[in-house]
Protein backbone atom coordinates (compact mmCIF):
# COMPACT_ATOMS: atom_id res chain seq x y z
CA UNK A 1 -3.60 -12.71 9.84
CA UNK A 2 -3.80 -10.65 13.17
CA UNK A 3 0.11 -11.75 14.14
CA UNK A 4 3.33 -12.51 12.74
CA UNK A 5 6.58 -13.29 13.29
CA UNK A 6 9.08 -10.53 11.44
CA UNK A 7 12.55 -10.72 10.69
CA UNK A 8 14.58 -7.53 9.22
CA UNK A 9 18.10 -6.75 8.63
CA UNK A 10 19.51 -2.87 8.47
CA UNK A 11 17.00 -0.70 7.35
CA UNK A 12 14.49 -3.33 7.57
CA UNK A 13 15.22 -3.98 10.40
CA UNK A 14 14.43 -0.36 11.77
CA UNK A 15 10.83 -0.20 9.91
CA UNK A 16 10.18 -3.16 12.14
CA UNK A 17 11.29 -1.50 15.25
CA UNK A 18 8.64 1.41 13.96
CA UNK A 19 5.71 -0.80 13.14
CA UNK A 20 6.21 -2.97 16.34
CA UNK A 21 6.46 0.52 18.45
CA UNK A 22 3.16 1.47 16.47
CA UNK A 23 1.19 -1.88 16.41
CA UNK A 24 2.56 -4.58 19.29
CA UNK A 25 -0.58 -6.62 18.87
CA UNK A 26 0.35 -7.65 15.59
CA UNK A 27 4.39 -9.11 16.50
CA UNK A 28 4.12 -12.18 17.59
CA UNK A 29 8.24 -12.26 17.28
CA UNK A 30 10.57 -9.90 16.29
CA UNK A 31 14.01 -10.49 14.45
CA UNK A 32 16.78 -7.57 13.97
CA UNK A 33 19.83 -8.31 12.22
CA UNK A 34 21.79 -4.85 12.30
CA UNK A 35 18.76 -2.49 12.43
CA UNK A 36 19.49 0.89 11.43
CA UNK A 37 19.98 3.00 14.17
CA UNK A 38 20.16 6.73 13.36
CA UNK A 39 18.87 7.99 16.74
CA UNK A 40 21.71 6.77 18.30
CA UNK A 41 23.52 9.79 16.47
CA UNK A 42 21.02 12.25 16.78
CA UNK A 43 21.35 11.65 20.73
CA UNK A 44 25.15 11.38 20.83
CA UNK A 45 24.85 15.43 18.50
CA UNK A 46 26.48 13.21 15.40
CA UNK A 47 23.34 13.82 12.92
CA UNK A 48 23.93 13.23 9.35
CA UNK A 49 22.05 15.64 7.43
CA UNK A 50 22.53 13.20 4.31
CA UNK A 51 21.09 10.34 6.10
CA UNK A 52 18.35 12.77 7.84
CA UNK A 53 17.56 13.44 4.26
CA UNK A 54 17.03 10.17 3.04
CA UNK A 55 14.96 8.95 6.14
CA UNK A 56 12.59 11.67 5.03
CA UNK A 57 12.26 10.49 1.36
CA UNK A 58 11.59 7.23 3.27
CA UNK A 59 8.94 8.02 5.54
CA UNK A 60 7.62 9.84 3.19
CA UNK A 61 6.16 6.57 1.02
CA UNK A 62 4.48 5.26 3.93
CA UNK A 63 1.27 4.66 3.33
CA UNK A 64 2.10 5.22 -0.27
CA UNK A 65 1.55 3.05 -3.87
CA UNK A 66 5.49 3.53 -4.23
CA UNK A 67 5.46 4.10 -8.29
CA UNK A 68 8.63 2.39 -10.47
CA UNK A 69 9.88 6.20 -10.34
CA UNK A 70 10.67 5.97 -6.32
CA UNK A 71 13.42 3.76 -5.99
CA UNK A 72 14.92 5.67 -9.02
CA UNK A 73 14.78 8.54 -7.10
CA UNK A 74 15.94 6.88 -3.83
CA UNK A 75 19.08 5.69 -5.31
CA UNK A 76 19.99 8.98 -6.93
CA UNK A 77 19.53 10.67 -3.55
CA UNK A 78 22.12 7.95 -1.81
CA UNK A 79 24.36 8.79 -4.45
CA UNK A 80 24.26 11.94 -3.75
CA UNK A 81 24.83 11.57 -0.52
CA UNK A 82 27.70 8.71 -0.89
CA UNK A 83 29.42 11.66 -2.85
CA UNK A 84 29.19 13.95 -0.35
């Protein structure tokens, strides 16, 4: 398939804004229900370091076999971060 349509909501939704910005010739359509947008705080000086945190764990399993362990560790990290 060399195009799609895509459709993602929140942090989907963001990963989609990344692979479209990285690969155009492959949307055919693109649907955003509530994409993340961090960057909007990191221009506006409102950074999260929490968040910052977690987009790194993210980022960092691109390109990745993401192994049962990952999510594990993913959701410890946001609760980490929820009780911050």
């Amino acid at each position: 398939m060399e195009t799609a349509d895509f459709a993602g909501w929140s942090a989907g939704g963001r990963a989609l804004v990344e692979f479209a910005l990285a690969r155009p010739e492959r949307v055919r359509t693109l649907t955003l229900v509530e994409p993340a947008a961090y960057w909007i705080l990191d221009g506006l000086g409102e950074s999260d370091p929490g968040v910052a945190r977690l987009n790194r764990f993210l980022h960092g399993l691109a390109g990745q076999d993401v192994s049962e362990d990952d999510p594990a560790a993913f959701l410890a990290a946001w609760e980490r971060h929820l009780a911050q």
